[in-house]
N, C-alpha and C. Protein backbone atom coordinates (compact mmCIF):
# COMPACT_ATOMS: atom_id res chain seq x y z
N UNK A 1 0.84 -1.18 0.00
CA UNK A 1 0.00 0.00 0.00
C UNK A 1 0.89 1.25 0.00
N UNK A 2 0.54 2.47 -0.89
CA UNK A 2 1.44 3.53 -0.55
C UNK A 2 0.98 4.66 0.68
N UNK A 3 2.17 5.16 1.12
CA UNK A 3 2.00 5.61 1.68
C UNK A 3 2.09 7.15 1.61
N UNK A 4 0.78 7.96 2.28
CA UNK A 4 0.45 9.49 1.08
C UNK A 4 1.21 10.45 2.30
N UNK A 5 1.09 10.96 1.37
CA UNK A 5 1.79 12.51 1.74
C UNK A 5 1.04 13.78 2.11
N UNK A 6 1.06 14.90 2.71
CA UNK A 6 0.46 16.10 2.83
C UNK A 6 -0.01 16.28 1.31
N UNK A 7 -0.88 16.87 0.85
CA UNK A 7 -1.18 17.69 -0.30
C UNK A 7 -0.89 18.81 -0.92
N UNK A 8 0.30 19.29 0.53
CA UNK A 8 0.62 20.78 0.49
C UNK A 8 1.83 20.54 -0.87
N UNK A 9 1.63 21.39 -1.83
CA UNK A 9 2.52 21.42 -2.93
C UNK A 9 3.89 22.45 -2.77
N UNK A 10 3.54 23.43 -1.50
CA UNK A 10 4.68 24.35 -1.08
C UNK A 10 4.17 24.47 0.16
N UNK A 11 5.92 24.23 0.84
CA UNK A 11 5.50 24.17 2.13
C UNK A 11 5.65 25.43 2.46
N UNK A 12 4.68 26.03 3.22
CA UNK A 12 5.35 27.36 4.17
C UNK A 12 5.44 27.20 5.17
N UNK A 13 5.20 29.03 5.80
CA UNK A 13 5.69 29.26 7.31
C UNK A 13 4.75 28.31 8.38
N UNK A 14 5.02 28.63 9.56
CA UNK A 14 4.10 27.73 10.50
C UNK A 14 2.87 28.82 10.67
N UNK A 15 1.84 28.69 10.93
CA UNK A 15 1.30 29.94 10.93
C UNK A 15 0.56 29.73 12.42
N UNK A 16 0.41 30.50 13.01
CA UNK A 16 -0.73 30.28 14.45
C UNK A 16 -1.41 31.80 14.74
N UNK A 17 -2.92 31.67 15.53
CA UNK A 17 -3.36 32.78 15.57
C UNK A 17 -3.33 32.84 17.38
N UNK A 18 -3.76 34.13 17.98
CA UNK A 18 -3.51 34.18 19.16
C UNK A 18 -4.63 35.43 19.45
N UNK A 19 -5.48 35.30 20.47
CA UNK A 19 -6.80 36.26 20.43
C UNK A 19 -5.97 37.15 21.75
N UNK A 20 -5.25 37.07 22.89
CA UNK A 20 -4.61 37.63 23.89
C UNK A 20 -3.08 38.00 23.76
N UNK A 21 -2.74 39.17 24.05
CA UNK A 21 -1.78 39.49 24.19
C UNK A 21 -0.71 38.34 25.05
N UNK A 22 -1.46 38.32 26.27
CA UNK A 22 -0.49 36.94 26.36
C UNK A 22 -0.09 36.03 26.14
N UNK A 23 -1.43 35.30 25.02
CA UNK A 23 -0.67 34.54 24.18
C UNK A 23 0.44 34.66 23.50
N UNK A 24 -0.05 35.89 22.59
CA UNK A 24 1.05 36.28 21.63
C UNK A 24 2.33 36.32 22.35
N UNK A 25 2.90 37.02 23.53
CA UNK A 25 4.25 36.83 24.10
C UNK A 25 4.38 35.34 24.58
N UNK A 26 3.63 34.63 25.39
CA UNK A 26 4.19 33.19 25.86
C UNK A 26 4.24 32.35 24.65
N UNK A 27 3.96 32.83 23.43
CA UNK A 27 4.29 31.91 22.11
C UNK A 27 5.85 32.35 22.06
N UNK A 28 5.89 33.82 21.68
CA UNK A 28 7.63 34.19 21.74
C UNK A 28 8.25 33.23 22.69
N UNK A 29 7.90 33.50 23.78
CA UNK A 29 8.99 33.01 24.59
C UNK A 29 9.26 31.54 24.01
N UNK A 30 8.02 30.95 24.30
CA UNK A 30 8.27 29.19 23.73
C UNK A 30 9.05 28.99 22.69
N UNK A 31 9.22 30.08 21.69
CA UNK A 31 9.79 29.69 19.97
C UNK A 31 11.17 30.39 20.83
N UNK A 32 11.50 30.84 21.56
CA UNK A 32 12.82 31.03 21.97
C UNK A 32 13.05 32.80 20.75
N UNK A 33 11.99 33.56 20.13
CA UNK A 33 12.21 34.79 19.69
C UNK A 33 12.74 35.57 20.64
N UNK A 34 14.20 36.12 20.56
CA UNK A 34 14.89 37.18 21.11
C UNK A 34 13.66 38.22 21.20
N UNK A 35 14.10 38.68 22.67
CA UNK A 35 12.97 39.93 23.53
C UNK A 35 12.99 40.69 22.29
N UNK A 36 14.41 41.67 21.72
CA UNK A 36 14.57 42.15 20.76
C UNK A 36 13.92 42.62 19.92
N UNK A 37 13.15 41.51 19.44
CA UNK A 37 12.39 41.23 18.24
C UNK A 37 11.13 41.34 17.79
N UNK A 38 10.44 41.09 19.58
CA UNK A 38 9.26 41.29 19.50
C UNK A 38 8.60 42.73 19.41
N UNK A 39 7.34 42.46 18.83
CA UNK A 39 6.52 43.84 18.61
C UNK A 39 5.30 44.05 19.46
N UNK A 40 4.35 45.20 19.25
CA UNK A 40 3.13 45.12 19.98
C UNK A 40 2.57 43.79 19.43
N UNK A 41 1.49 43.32 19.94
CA UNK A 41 0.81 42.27 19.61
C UNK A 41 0.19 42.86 18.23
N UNK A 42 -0.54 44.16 18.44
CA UNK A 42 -1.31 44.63 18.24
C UNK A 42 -0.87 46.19 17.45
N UNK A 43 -0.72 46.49 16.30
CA UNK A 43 -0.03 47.64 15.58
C UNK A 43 -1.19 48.79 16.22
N UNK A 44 -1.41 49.93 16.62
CA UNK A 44 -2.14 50.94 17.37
C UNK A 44 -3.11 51.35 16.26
N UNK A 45 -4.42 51.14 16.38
CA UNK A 45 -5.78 51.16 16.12
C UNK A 45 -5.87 49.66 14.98
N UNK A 46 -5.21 49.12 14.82
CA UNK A 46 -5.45 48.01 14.02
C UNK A 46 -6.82 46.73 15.03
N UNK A 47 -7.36 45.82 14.38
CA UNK A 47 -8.28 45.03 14.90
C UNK A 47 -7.36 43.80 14.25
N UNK A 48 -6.26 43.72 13.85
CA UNK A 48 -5.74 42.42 14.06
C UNK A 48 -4.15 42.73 13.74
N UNK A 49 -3.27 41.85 13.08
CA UNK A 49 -2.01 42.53 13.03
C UNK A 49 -1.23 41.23 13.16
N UNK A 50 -0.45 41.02 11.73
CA UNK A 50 0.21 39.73 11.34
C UNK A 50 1.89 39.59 12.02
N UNK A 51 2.04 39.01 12.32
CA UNK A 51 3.84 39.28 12.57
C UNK A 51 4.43 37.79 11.63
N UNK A 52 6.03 37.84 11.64
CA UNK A 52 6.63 37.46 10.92
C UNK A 52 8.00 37.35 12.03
N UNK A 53 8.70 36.12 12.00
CA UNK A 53 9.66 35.57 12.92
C UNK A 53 10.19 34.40 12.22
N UNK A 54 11.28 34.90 12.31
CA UNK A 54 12.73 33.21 12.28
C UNK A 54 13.04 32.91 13.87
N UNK A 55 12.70 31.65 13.96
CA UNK A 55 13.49 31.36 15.38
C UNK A 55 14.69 30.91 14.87
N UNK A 56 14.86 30.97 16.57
CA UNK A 56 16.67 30.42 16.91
C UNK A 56 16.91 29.25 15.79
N UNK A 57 16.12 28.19 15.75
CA UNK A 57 16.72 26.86 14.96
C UNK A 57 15.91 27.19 13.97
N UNK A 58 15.86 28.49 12.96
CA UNK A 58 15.57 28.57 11.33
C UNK A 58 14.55 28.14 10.80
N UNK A 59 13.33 27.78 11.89
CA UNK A 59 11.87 28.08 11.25
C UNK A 59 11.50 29.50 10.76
N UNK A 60 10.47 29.78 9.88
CA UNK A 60 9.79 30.48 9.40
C UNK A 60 8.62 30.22 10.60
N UNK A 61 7.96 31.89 11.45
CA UNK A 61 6.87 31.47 11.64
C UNK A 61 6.00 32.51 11.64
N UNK A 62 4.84 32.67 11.59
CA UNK A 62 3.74 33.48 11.15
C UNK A 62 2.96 33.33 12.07
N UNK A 63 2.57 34.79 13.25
CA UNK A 63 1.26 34.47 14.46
C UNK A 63 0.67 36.22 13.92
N UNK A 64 -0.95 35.59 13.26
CA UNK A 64 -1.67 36.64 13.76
C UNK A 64 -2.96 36.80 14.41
N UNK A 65 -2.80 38.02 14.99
CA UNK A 65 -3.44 38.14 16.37
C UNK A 65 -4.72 39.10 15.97
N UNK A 66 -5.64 38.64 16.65
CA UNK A 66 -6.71 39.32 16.26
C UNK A 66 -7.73 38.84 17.86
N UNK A 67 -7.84 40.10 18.52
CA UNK A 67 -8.81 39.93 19.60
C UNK A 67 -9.80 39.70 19.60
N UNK A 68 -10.73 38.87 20.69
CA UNK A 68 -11.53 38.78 20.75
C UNK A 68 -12.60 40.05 21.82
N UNK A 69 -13.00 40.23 20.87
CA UNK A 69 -13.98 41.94 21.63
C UNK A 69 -15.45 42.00 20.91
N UNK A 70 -16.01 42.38 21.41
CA UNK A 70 -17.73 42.56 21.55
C UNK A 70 -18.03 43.57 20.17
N UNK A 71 -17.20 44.31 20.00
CA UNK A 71 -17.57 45.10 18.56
C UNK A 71 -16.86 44.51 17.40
N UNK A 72 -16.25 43.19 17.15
CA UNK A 72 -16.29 42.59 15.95
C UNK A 72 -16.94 41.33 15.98
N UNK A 73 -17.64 41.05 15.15
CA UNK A 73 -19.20 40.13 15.02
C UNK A 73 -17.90 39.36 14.50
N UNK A 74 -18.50 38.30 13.60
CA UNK A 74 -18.21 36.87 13.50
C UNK A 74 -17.97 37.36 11.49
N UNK A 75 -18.95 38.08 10.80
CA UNK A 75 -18.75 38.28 9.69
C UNK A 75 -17.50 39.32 10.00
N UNK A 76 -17.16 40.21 10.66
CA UNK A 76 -15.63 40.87 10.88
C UNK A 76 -14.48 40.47 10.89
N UNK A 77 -14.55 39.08 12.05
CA UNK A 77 -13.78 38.02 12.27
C UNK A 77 -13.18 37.44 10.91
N UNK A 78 -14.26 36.81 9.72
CA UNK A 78 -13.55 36.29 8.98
C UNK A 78 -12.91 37.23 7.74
N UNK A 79 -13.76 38.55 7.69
CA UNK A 79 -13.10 39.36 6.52
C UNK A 79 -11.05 39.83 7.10
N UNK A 80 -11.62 40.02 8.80
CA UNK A 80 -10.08 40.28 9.21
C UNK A 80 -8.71 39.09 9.03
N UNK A 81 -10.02 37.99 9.07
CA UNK A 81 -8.48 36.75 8.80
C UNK A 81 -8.44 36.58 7.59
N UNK A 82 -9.32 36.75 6.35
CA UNK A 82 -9.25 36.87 5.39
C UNK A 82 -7.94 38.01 4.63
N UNK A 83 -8.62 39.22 5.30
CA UNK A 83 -7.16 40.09 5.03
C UNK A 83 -6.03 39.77 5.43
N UNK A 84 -5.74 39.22 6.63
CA UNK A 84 -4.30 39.02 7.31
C UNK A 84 -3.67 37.90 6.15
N UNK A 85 -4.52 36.60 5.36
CA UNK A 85 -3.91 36.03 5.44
C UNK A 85 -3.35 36.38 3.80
N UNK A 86 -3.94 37.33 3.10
CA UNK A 86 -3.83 38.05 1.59
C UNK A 86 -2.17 38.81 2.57
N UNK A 87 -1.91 39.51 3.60
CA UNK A 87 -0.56 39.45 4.01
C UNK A 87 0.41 38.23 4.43
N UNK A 88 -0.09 37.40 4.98
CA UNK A 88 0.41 36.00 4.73
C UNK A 88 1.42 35.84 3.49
N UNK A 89 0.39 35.35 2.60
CA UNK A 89 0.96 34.91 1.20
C UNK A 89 1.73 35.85 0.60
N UNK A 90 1.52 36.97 0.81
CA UNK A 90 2.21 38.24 -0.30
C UNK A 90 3.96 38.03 0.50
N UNK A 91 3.38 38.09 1.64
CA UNK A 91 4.96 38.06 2.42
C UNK A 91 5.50 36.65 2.21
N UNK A 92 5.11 35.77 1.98
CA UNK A 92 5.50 34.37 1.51
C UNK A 92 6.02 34.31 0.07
N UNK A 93 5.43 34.89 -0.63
CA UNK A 93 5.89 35.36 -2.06
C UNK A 93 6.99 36.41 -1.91
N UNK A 94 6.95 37.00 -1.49
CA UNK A 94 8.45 37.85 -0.94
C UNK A 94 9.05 36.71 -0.92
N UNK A 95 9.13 36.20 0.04
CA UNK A 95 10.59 35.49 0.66
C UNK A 95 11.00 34.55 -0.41
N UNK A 96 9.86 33.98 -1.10
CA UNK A 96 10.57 33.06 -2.33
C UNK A 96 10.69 33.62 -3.42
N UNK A 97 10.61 34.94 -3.79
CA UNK A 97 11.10 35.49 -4.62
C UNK A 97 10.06 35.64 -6.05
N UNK A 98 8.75 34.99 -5.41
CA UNK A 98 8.19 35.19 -6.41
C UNK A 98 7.35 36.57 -6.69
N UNK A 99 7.49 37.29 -8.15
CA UNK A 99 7.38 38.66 -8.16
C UNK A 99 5.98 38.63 -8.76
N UNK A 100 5.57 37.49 -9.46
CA UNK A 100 4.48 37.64 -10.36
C UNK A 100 3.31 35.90 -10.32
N UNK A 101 3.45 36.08 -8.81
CA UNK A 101 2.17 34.70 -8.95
C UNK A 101 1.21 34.44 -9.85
N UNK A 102 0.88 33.42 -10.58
CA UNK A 102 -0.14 33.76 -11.06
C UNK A 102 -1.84 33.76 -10.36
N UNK A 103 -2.94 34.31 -10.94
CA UNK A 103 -4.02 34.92 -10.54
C UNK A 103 -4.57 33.33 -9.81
N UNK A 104 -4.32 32.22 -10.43
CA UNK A 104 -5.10 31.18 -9.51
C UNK A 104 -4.44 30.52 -8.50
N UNK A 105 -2.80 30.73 -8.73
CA UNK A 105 -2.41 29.98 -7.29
C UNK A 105 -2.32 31.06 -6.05
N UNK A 106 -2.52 32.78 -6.58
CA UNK A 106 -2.58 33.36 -5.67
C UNK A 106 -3.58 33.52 -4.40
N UNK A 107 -4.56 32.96 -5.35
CA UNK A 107 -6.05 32.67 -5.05
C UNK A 107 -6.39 31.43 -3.90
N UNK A 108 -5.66 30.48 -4.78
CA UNK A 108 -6.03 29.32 -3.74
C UNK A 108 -5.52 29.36 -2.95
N UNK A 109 -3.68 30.43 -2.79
CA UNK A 109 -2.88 30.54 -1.44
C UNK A 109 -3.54 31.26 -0.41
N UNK A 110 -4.47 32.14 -0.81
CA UNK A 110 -5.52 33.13 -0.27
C UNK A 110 -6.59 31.89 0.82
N UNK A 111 -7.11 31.55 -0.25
CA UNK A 111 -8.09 30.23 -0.16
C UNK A 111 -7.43 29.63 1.76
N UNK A 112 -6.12 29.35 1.03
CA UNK A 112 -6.07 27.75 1.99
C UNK A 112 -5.59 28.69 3.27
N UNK A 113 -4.80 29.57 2.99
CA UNK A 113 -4.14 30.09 5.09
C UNK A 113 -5.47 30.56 5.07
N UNK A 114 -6.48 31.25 4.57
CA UNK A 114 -7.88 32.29 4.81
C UNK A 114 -8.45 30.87 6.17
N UNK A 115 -8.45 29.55 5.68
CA UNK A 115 -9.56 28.16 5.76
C UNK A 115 -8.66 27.73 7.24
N UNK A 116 -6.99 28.00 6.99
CA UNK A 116 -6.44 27.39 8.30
C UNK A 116 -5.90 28.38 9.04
N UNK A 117 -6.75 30.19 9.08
CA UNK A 117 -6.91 30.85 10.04
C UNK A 117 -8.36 30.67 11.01
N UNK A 118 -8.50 30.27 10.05
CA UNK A 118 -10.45 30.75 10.72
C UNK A 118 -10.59 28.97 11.33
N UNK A 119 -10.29 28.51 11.14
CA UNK A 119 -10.20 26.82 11.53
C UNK A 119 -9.12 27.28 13.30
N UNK A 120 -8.13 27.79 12.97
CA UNK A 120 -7.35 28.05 13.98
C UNK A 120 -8.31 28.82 15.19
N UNK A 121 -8.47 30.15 14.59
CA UNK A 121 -9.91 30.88 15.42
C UNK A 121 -10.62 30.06 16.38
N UNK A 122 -11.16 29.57 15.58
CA UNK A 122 -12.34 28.47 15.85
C UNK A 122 -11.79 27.71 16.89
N UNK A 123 -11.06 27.01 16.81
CA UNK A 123 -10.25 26.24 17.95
C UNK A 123 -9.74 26.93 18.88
N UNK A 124 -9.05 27.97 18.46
CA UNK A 124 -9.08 28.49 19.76
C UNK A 124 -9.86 28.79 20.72
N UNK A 125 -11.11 29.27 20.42
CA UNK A 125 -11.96 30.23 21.31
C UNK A 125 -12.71 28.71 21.40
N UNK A 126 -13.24 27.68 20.80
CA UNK A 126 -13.64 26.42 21.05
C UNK A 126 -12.96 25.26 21.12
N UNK A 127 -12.04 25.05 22.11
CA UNK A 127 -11.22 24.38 22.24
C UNK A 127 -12.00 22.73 22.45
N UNK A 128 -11.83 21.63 21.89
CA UNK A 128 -11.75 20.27 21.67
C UNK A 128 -12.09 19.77 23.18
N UNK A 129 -12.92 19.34 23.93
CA UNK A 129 -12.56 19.02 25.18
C UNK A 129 -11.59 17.93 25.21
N UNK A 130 -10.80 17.30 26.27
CA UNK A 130 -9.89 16.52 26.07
C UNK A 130 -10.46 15.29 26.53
N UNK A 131 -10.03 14.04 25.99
CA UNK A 131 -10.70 12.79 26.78
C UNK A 131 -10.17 12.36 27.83
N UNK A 132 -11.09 12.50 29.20
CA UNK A 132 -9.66 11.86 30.34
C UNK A 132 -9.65 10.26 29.86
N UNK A 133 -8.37 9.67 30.60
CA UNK A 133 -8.35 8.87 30.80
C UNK A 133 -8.23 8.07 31.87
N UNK A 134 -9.13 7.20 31.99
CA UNK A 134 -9.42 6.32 33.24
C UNK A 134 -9.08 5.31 33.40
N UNK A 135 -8.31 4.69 34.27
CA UNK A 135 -7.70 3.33 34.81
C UNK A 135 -8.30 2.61 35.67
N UNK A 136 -8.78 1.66 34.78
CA UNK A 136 -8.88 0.23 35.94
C UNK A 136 -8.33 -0.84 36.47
N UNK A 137 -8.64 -0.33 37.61
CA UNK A 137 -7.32 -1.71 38.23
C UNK A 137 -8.16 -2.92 38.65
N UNK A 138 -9.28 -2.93 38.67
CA UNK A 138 -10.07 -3.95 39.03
C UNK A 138 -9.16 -5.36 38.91
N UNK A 139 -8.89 -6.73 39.36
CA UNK A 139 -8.70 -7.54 39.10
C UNK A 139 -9.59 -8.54 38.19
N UNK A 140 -10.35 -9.43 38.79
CA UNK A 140 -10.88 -10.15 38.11
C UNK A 140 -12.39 -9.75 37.67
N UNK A 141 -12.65 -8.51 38.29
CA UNK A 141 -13.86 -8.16 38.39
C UNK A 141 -13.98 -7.20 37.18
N UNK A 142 -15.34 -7.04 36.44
CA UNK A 142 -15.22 -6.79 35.14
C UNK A 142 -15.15 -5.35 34.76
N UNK A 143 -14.82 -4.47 33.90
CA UNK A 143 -15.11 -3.05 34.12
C UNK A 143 -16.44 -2.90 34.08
N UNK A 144 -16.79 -1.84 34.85
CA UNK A 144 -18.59 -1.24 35.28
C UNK A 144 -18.69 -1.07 33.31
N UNK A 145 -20.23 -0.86 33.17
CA UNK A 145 -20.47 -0.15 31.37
C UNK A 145 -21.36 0.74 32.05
N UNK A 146 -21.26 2.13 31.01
CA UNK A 146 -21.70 2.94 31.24
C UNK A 146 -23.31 3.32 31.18
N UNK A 147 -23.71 3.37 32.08
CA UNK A 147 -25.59 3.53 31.85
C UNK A 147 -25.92 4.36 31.06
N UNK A 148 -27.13 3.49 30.33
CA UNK A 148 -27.45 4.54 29.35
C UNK A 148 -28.63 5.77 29.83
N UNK A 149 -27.84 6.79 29.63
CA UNK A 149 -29.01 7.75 30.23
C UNK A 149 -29.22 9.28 29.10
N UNK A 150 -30.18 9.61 28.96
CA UNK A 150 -30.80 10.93 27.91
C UNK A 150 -29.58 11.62 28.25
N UNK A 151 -29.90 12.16 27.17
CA UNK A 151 -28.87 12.63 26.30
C UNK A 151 -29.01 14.38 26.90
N UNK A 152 -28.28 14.96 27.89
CA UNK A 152 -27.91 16.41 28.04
C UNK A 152 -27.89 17.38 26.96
N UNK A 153 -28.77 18.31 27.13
CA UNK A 153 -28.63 19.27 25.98
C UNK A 153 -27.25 20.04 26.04
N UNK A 154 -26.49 20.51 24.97
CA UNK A 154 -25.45 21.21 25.59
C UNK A 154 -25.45 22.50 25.61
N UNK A 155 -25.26 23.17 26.80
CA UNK A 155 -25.43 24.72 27.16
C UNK A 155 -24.17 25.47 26.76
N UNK A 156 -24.78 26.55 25.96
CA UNK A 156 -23.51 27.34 25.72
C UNK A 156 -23.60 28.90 27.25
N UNK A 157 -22.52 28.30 28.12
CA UNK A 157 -22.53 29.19 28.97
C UNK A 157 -20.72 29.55 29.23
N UNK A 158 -20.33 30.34 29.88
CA UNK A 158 -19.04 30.45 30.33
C UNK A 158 -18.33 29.77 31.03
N UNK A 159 -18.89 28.77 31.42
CA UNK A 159 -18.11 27.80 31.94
C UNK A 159 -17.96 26.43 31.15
N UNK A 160 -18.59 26.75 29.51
CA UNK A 160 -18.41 25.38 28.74
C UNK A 160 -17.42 26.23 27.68
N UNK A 161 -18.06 27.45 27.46
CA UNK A 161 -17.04 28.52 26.52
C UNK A 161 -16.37 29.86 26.72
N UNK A 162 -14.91 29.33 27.82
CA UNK A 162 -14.77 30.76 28.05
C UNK A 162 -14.32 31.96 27.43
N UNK A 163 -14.29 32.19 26.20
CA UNK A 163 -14.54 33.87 25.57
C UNK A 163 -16.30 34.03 25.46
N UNK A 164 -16.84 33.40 25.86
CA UNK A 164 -18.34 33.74 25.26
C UNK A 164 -18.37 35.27 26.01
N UNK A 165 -17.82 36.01 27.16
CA UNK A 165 -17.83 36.99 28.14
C UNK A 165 -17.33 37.96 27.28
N UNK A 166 -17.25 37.50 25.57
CA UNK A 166 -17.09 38.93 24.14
C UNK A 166 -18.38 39.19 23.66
N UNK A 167 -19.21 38.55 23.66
CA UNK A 167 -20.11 38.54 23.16
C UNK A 167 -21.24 39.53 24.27
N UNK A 168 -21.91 40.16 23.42
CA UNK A 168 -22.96 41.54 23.93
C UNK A 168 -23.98 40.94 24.75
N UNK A 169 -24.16 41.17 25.53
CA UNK A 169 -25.69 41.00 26.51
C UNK A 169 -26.32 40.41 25.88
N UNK A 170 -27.42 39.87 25.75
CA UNK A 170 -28.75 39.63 25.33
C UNK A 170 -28.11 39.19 23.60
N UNK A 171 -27.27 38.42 23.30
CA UNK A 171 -26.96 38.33 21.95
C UNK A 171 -26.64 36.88 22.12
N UNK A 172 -27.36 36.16 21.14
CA UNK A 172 -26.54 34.59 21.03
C UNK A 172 -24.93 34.43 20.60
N UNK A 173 -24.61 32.74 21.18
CA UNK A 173 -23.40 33.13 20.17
C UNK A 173 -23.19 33.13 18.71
N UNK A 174 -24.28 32.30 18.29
CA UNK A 174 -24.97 32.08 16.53
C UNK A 174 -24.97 33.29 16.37
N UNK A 175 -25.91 34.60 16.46
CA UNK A 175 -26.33 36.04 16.45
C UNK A 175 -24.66 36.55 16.66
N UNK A 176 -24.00 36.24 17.24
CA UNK A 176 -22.44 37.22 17.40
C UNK A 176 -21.90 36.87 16.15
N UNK A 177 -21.67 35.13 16.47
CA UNK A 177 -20.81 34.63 14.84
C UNK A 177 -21.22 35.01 13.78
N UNK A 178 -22.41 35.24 13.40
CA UNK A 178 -23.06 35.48 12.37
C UNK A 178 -23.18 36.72 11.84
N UNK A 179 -22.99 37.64 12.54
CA UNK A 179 -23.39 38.96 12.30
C UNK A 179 -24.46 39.51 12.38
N UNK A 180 -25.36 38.61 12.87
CA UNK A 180 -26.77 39.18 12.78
C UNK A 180 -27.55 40.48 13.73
N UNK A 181 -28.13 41.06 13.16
CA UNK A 181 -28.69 42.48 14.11
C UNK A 181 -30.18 42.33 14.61
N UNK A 182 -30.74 40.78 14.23
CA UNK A 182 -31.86 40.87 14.44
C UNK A 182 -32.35 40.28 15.58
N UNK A 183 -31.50 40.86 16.57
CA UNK A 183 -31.96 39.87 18.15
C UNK A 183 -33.02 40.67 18.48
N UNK A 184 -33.24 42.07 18.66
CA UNK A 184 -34.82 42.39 19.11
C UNK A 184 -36.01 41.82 18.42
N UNK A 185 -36.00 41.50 16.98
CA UNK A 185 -37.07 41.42 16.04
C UNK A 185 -36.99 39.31 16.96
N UNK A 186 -36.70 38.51 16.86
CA UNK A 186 -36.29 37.49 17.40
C UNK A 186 -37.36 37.40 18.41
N UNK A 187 -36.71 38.24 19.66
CA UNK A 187 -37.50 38.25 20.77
C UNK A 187 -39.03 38.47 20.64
N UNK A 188 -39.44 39.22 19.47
CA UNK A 188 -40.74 39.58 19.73
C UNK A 188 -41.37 38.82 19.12
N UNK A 189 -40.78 37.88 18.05
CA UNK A 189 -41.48 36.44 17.21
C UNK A 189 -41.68 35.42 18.24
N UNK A 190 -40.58 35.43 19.45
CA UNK A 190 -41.15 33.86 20.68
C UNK A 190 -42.32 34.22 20.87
């Protein structure tokens, strides 16, 4: 059987996004980026803001940061990672020297960091819960099975999603992601 490969036809930088300033520095520190080097998270009145770093051992890496705050909806969110990542590629085309991409691979380079910013986003602020793992030491005795019991609705509250505390009063998080303005008209249809 063969064995496949990434699909990526050019590899680039590493790219990661970071919604807190503290992220953005405890990433520096981890990649070992000289104090030096670093910048604001955040360029002054910008709503997001790409950076660009070689570490110590000669990666390429790419973190942009874009906060999470109550006055950019979810349609903002993706036009901003959309733009960052049209800086992405252009600066990627810099570095390899290419002066004159053509119109469809510029596109799909657009395409694919645009799909594995907003994927990144996404994970961040909805992080994967983790599976514990549980040990049985039971000897001969069999493991318990789990009872079957109805099925929990799942609540979106701050203690299942903690950035939801960006999102406006009285606004879903569907209605934030979405962009939508029609939470009064909503209320008066229940």
């Amino acid at each position: 059987m063969v064995t496949w490969t990434s699909k990526t036809l050019i590899e680039g930088d590493h790219i990661g996004v970071c919604v807190t300033e503290a992220d953005y520095r405890k990433t520096l520190k981890h990649l070992k980026v000289p104090v030096i080097e670093w910048d604001r998270w955040l360029i002054t009145e910008s709503l997001a803001t790409t950076h660009y770093f070689n570490t110590p051992k000669g990666s390429r890496v790419t973190i942009v940061c874009i906060p999470v705050t109550p006055e950019i909806d979810g349609i903002d969110v993706a036009t901003l990672l959309v733009h960052e990542a049209v800086h992405v590629v252009q600066e990627y085309f810099r570095y390899i020297c290419e002066d004159n991409p053509g119109n469809e691979i510029e596109a799909y380079a657009v395409q694919n960091v645009s799909a594995s910013l907003m994927r990144a986003y996404r994970d961040k602020l909805f992080p994967k819960p983790k599976k514990e793992k549980k040990e049985w030491t039971g000897s001969t005795i069999s493991k318990p099975t789990p009872t079957a019991s109805p099925a929990q609705p799942l609540t979106q509250t701050e203690t299942t999603l903690p950035y939801l505390n960006a999102v406006p009063e009285g606004m879903s998080l569907t209605d934030y992601l979405t962009g939508s303005t029609n939470v009064e008209e909503r209320k008066t249809d229940s």
